[in-house]
Protein backbone atom coordinates (compact mmCIF):
# COMPACT_ATOMS: atom_id res chain seq x y z
CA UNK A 1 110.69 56.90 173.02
CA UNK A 2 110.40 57.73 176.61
CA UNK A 3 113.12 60.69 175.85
CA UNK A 4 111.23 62.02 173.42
CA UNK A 5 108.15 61.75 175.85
CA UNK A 6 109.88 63.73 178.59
CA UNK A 7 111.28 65.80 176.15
CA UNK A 8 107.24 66.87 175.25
CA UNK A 9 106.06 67.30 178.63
CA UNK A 10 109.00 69.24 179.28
CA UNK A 11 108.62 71.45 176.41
CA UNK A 12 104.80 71.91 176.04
CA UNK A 13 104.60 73.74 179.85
CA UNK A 14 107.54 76.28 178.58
CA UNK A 15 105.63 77.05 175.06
CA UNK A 16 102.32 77.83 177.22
CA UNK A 17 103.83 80.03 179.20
CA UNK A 18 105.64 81.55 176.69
CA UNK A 19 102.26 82.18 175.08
CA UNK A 20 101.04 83.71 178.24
CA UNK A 21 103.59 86.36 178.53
CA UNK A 22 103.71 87.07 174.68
CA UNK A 23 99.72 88.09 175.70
CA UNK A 24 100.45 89.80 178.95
CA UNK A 25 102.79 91.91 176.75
CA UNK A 26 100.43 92.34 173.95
CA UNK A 27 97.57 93.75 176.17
CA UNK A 28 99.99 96.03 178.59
CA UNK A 29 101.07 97.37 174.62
CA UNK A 30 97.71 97.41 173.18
CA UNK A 31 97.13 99.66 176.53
CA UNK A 32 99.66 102.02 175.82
CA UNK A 33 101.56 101.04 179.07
CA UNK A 34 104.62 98.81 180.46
CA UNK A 35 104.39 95.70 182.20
CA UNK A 36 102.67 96.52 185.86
CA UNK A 37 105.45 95.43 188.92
CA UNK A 38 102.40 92.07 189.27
CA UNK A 39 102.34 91.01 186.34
CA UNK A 40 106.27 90.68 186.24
CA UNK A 41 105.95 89.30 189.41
CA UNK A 42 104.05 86.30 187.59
CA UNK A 43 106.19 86.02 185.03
CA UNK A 44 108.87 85.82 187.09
CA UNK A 45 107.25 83.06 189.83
CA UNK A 46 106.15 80.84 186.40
CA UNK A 47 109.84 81.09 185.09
CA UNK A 48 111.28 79.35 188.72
CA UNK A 49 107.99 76.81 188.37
CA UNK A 50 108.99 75.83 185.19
CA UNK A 51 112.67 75.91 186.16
CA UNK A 52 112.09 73.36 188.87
CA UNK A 53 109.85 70.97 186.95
CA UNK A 54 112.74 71.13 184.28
CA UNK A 55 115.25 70.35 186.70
CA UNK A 56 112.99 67.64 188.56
CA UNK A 57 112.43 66.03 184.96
CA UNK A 58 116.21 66.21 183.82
CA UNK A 59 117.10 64.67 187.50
CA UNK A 60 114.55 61.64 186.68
CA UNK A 61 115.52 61.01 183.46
CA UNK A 62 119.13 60.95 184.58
CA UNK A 63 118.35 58.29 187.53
CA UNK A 64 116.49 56.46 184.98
CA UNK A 65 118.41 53.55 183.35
């Protein structure tokens, strides 16, 4: 159970922001325009977030007996 638990917390964070950039990219098209150099910026600093907590969580559940 506690896999499947990290497995969730893991995985919920990544479908958020996943949701978050599918709206960034609706509005820029609803807009008529391309991504603006910021918000790429943000989508870029939320990818290495959820990088580390992905790597921090796989590291725990690998010290974990």
């Amino acid at each position: 159970m506690g896999n499947l638990l990290l497995a969730v917390n893991v995985l919920l964070p990544l479908l958020q922001q996943a949701s978050t950039i599918g709206a960034m990219i609706q509005k820029a098209q609803a807009e008529g325009r391309d991504l603006t150099e910021a918000e790429l910026n943000s989508i870029v600093a939320a990818d290495d977030a959820a990088k580390a907590a992905l790597a921090a969580a796989i590291a725990k559940a690998r010290a974990t007996p």
